[in-house]
C-alpha atoms as a PDB file:
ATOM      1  CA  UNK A   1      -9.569   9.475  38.250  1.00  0.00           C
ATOM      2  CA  UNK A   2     -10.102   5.879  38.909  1.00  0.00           C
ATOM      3  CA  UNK A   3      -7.880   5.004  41.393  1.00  0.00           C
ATOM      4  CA  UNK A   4      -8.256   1.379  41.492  1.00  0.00           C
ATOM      5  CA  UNK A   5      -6.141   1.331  38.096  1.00  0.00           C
ATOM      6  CA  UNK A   6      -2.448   1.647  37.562  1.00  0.00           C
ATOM      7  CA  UNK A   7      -1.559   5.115  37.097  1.00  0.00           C
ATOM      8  CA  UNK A   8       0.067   3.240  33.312  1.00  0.00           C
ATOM      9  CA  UNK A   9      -3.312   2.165  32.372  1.00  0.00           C
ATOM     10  CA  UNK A  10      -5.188   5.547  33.223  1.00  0.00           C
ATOM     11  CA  UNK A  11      -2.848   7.566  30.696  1.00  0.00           C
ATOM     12  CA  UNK A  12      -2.956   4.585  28.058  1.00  0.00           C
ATOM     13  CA  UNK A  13      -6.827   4.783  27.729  1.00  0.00           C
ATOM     14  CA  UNK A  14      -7.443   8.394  28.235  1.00  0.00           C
ATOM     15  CA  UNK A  15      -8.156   8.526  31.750  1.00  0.00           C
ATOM     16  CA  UNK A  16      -5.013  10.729  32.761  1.00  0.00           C
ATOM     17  CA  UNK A  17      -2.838  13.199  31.426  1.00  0.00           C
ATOM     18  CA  UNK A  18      -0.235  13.086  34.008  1.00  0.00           C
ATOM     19  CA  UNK A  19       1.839  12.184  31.142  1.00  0.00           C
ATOM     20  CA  UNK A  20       1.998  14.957  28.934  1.00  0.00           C
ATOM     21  CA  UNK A  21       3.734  17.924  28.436  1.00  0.00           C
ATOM     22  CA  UNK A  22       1.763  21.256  26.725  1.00  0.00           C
ATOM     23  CA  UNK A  23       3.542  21.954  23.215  1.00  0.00           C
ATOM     24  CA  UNK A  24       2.277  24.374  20.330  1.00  0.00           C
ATOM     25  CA  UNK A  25      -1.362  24.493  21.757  1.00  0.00           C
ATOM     26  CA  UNK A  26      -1.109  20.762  21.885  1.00  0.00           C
ATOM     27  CA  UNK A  27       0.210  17.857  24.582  1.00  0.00           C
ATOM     28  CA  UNK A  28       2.586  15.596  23.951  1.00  0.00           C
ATOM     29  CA  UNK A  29       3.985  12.991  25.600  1.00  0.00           C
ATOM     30  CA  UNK A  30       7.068  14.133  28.025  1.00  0.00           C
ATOM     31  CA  UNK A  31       9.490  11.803  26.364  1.00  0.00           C
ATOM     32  CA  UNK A  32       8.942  12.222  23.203  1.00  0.00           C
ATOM     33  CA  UNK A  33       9.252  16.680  23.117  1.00  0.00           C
ATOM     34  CA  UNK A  34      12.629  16.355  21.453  1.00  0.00           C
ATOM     35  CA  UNK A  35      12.495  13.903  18.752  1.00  0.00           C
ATOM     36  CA  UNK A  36       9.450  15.423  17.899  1.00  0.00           C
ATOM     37  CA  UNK A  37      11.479  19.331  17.456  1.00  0.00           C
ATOM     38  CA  UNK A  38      14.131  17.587  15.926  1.00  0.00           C
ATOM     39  CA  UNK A  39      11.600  16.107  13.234  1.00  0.00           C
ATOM     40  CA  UNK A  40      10.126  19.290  13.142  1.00  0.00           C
ATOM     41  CA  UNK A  41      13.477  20.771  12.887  1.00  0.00           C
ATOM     42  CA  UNK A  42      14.762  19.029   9.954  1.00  0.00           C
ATOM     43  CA  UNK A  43      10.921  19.141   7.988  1.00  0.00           C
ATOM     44  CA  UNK A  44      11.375  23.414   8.098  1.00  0.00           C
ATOM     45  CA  UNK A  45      15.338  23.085   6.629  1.00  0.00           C
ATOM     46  CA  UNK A  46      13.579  20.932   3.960  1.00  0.00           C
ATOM     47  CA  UNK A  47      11.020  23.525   3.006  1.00  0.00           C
ATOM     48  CA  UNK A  48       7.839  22.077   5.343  1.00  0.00           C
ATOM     49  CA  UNK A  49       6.078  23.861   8.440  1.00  0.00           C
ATOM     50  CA  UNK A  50       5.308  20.796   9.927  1.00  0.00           C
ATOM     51  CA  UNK A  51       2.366  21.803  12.236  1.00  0.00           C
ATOM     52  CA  UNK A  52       0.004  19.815  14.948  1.00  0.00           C
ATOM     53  CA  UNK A  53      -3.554  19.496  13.619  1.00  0.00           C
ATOM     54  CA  UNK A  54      -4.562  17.179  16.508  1.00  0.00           C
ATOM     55  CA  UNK A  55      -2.247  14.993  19.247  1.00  0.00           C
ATOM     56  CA  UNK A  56      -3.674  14.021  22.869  1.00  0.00           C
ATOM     57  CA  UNK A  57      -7.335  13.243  23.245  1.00  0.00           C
ATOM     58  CA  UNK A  58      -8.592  12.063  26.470  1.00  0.00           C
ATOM     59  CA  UNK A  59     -11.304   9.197  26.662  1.00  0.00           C
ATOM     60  CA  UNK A  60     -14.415  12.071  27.348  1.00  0.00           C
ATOM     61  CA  UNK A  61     -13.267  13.335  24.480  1.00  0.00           C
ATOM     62  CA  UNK A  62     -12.886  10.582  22.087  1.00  0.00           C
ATOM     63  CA  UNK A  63     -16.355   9.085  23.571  1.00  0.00           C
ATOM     64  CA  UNK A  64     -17.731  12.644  22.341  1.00  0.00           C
ATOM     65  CA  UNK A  65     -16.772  11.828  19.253  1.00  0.00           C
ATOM     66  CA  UNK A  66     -17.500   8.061  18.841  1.00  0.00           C
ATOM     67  CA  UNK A  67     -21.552   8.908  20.317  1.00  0.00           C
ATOM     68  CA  UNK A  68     -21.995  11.396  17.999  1.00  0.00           C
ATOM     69  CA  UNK A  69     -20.706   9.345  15.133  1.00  0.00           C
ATOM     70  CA  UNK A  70     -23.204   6.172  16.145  1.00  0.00           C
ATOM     71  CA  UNK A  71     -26.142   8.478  16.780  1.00  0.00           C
ATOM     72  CA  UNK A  72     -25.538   9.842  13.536  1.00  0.00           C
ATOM     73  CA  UNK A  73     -24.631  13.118  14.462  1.00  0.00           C
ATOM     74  CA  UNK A  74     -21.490  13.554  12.320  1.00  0.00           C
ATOM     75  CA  UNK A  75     -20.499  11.832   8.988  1.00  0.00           C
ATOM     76  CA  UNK A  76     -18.924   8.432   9.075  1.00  0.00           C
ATOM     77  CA  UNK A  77     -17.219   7.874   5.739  1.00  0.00           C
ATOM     78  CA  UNK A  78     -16.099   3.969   4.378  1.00  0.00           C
ATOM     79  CA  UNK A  79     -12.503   4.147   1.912  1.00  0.00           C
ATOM     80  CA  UNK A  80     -14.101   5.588  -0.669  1.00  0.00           C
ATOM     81  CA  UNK A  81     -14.958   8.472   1.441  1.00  0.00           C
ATOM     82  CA  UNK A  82     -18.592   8.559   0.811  1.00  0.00           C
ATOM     83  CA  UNK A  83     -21.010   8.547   3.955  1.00  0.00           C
ATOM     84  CA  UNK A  84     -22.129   5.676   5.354  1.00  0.00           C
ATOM     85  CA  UNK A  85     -25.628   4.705   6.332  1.00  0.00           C
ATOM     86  CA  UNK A  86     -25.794   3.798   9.954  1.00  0.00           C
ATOM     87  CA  UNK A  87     -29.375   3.299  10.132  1.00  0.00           C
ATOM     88  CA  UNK A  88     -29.409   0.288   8.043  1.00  0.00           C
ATOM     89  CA  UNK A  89     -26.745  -1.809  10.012  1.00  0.00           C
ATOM     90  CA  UNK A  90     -26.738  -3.531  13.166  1.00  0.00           C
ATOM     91  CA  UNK A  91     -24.783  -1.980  16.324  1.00  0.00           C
ATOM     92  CA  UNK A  92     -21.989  -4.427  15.593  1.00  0.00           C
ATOM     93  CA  UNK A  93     -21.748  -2.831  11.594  1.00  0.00           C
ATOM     94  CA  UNK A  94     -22.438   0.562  12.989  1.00  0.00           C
ATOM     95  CA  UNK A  95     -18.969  -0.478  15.198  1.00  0.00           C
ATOM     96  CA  UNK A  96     -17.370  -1.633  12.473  1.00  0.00           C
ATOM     97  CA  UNK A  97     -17.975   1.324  10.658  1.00  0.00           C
ATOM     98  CA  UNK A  98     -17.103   4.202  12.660  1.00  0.00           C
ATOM     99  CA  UNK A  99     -13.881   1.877  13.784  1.00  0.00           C
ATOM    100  CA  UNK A 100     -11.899   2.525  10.397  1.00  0.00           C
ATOM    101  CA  UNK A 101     -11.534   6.364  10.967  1.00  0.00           C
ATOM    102  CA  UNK A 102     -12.289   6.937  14.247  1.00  0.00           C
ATOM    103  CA  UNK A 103     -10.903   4.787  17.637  1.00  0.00           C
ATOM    104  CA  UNK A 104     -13.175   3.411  19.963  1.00  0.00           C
ATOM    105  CA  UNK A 105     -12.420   5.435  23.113  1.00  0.00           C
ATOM    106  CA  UNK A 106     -10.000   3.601  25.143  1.00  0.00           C
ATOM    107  CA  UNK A 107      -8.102   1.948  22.612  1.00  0.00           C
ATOM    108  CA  UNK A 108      -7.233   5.497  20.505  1.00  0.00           C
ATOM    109  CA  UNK A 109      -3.356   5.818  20.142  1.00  0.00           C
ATOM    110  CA  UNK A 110      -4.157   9.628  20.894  1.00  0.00           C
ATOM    111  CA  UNK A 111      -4.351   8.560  24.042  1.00  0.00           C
ATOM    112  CA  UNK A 112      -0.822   7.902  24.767  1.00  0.00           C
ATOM    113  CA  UNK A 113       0.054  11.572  23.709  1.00  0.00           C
ATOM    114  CA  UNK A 114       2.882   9.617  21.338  1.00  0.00           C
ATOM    115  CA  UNK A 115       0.294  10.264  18.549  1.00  0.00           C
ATOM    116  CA  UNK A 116      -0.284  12.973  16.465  1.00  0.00           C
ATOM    117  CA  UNK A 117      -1.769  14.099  13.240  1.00  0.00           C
ATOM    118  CA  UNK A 118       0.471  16.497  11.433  1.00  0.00           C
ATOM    119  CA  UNK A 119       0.397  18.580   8.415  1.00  0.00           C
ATOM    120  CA  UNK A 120       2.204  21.108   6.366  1.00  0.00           C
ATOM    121  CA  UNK A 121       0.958  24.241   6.933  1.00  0.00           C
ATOM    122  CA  UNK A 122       3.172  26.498   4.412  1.00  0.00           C
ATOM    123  CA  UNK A 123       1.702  24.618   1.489  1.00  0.00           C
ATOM    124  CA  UNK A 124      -1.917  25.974   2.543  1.00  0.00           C
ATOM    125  CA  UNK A 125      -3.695  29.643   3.082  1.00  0.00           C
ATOM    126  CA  UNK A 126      -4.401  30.512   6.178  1.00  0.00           C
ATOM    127  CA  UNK A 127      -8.224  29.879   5.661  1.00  0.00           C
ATOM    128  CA  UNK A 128      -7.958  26.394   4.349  1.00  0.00           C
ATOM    129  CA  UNK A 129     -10.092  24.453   6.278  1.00  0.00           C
ATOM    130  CA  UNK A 130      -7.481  20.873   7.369  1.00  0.00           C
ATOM    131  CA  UNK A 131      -9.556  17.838   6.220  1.00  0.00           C
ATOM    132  CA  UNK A 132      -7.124  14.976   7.322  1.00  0.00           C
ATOM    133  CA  UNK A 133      -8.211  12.897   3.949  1.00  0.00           C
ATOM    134  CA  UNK A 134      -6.104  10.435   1.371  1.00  0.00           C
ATOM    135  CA  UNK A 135      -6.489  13.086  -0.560  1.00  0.00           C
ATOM    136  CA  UNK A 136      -4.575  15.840   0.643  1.00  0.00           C
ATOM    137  CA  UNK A 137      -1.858  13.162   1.284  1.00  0.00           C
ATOM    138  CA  UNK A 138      -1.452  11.638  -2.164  1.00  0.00           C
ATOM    139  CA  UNK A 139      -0.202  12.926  -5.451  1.00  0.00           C
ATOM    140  CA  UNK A 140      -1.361  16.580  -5.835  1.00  0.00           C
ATOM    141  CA  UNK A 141      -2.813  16.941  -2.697  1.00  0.00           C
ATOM    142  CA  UNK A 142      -1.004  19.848  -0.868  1.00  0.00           C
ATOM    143  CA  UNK A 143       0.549  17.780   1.664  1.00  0.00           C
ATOM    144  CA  UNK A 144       1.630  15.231  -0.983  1.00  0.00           C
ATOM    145  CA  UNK A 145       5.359  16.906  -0.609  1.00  0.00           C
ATOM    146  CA  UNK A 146       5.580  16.719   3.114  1.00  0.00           C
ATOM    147  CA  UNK A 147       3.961  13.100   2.654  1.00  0.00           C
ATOM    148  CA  UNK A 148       6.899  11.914   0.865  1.00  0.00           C
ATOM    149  CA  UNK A 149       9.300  14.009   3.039  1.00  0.00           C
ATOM    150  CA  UNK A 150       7.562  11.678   5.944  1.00  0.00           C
ATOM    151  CA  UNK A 151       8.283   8.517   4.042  1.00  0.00           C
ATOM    152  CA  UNK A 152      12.036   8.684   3.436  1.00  0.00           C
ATOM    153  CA  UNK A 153      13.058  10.327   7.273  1.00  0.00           C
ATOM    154  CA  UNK A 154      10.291   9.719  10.280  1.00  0.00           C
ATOM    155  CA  UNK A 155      12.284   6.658  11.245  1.00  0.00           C
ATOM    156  CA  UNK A 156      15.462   8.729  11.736  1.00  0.00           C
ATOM    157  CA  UNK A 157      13.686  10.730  14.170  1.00  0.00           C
ATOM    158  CA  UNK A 158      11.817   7.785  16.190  1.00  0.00           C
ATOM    159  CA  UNK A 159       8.902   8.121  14.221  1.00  0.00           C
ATOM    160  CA  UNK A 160       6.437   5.783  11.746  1.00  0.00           C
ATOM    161  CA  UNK A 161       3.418   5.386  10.550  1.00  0.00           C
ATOM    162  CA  UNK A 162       1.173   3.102  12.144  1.00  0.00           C
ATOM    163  CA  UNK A 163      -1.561   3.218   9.549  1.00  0.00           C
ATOM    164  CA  UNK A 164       0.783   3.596   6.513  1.00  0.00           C
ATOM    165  CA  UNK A 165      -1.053   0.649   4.874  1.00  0.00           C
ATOM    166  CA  UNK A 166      -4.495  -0.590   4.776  1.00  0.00           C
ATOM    167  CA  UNK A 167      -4.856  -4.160   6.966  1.00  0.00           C
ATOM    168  CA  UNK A 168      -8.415  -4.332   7.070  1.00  0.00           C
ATOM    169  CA  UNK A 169      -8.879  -2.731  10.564  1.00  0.00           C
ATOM    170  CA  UNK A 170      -8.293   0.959  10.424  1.00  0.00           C
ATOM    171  CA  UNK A 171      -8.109   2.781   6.951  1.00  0.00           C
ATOM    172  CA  UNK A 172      -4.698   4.593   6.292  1.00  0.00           C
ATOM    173  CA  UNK A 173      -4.025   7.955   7.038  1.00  0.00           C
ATOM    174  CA  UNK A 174      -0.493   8.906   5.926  1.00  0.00           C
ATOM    175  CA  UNK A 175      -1.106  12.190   8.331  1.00  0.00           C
ATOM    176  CA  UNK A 176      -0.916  10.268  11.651  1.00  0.00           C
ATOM    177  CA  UNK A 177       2.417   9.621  13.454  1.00  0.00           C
ATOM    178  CA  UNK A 178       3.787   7.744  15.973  1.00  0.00           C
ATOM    179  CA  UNK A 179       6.705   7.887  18.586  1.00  0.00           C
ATOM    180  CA  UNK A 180       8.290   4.112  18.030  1.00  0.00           C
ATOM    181  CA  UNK A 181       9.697   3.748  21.143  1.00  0.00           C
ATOM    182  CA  UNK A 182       7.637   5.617  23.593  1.00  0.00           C
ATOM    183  CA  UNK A 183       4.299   4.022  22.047  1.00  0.00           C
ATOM    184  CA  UNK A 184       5.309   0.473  21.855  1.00  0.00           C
ATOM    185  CA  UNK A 185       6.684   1.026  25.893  1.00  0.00           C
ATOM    186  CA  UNK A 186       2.819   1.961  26.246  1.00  0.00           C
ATOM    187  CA  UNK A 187       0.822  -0.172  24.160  1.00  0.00           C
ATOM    188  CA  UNK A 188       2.951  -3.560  25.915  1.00  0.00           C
ATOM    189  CA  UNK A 189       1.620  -2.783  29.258  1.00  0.00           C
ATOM    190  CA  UNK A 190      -2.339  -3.054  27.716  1.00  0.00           C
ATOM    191  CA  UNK A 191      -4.041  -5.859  26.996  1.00  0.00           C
ATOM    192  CA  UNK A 192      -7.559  -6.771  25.850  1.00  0.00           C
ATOM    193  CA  UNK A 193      -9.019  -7.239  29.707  1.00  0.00           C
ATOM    194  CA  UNK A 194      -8.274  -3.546  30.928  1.00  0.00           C
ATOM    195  CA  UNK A 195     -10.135  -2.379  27.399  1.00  0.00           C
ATOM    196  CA  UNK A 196     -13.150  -4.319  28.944  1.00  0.00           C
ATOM    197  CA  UNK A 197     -12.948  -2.669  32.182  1.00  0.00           C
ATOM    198  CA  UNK A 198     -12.993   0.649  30.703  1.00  0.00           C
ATOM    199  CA  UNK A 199     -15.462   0.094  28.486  1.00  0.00           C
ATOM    200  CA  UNK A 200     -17.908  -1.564  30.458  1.00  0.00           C
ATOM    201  CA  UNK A 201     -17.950   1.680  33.051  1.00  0.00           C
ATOM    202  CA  UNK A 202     -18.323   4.160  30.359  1.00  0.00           C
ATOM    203  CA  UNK A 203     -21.995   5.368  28.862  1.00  0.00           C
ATOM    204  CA  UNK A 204     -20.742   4.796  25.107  1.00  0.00           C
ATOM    205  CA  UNK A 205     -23.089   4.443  22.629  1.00  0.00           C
ATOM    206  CA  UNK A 206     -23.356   0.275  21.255  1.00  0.00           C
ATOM    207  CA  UNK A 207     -21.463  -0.447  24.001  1.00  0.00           C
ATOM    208  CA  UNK A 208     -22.679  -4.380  24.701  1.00  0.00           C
ATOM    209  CA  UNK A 209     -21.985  -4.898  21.063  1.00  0.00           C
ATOM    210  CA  UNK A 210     -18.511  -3.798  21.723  1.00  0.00           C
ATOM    211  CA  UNK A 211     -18.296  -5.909  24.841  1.00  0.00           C
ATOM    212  CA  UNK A 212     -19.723  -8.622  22.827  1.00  0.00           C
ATOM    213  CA  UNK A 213     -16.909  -8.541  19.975  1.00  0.00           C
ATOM    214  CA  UNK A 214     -13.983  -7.372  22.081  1.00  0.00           C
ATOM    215  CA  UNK A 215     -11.535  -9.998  21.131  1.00  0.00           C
ATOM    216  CA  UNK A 216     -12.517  -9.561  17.364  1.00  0.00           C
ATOM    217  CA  UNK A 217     -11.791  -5.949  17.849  1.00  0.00           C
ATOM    218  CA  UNK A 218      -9.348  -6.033  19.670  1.00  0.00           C
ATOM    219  CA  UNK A 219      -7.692  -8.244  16.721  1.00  0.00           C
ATOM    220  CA  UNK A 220      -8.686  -6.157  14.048  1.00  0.00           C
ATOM    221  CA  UNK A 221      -8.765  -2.415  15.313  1.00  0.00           C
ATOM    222  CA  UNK A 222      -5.813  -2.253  17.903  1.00  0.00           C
ATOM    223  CA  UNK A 223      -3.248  -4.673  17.487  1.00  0.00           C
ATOM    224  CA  UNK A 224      -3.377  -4.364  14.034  1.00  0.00           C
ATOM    225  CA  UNK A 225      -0.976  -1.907  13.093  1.00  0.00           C
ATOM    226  CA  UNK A 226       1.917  -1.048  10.308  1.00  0.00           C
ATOM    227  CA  UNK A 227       5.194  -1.995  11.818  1.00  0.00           C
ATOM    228  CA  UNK A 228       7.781   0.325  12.551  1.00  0.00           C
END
């Protein structure tokens, strides 16, 4: 643990999990356990298993990811889902890229362990292999029920969607929630000059590109959210 950062900071960027509580295989943030039953609650008296596909992931974790994805190691798809060709853009594009399905670690609202992605998992076979794509989401996907369920009662349980619509930083993805309360308590106490810091000190992949475009980023990929 870096110990020269506020205890607040380490858990908002993935350093700590001090934070969490272990729920269904998964960690969730301590305040948020109930809301998040009680949403689960009310989806399985509608008809809906509303499961955890993914909810905490710490910063090793999410750099795992992001490296891979710039070395070209795993897909990176643009809205039209079709796979993008890293090696013909610069680091900056390459950034750009991977930024509109995948957070750059540090700045991932999985992080703050009020995040998760969430699906239905009565309306699928046990072998179905979970995509999290438009797709399943929209009309006769097989989350397309629960989808709609989402729409007309997250906010009643604290929740929204903070990629319900597309606003030119991260694509939408009607499977990821968010704990209004808890994650705006969270994301207030960040700003753009502790992203640096942690970004500077890691090994990420295109990192002085990053560095070099932080405020643009910044702009585009984390403050730029859905409301609640």
């Amino acid at each position: 643990m870096d110990v020269t950062q506020p205890t607040s900071i380490l858990c908002i960027t993935g350093k700590s999990d001090t934070h969490l509580t272990d729920i269904q295989n998964h960690r969730l943030h301590s305040a948020i356990i109930s809301d998040f039953l009680a949403l689960q609650n009310a989806a399985q008296k509608a008809g809906f298993e509303l499961a955890i596909a993914s909810s905490f992931r710490d910063f090793n974790r999410q750099s795992i990811i992001w490296n891979n994805k710039f070395a070209s190691l795993r897909p990176v798809y643009d809205k039209q889902q079709n796979v993008v060709d890293l090696t013909k853009l610069s680091d900056i594009d390459k950034c750009i890229a991977i930024m509109r399905y995948s957070a750059l670690p540090g700045t991932s609202r999985h992080h703050l362990g009020t995040d998760l992605d969430v699906f239905d998992k009565a309306a699928v076979n046990d072998d179905y292999k979970l995509q999290l794509t438009p797709d399943e989401y929209q009309l006769g996907g097989p989350f397309s029920p629960l989808s709609n369920w989402l729409d007309a009662n997250l906010v009643k349980y604290g929740f929204y969607r903070p990629y319900q619509h597309d606003l030119g930083g991260v694509a939408p993805e009607l499977w990821h929630i968010s704990h209004i309360k808890q994650s705006q308590l969270l994301v207030n106490r960040l700003d753009e000059h502790a992203f640096f810091d942690c970004i500077k000190n890691s090994e990420l992949q295109g990192k002085q590109a990053i560095l070099d475009n932080l405020p643009a980023i910044y702009t585009r990929f984390v403050t730029n959210v859905s409301p609640p």
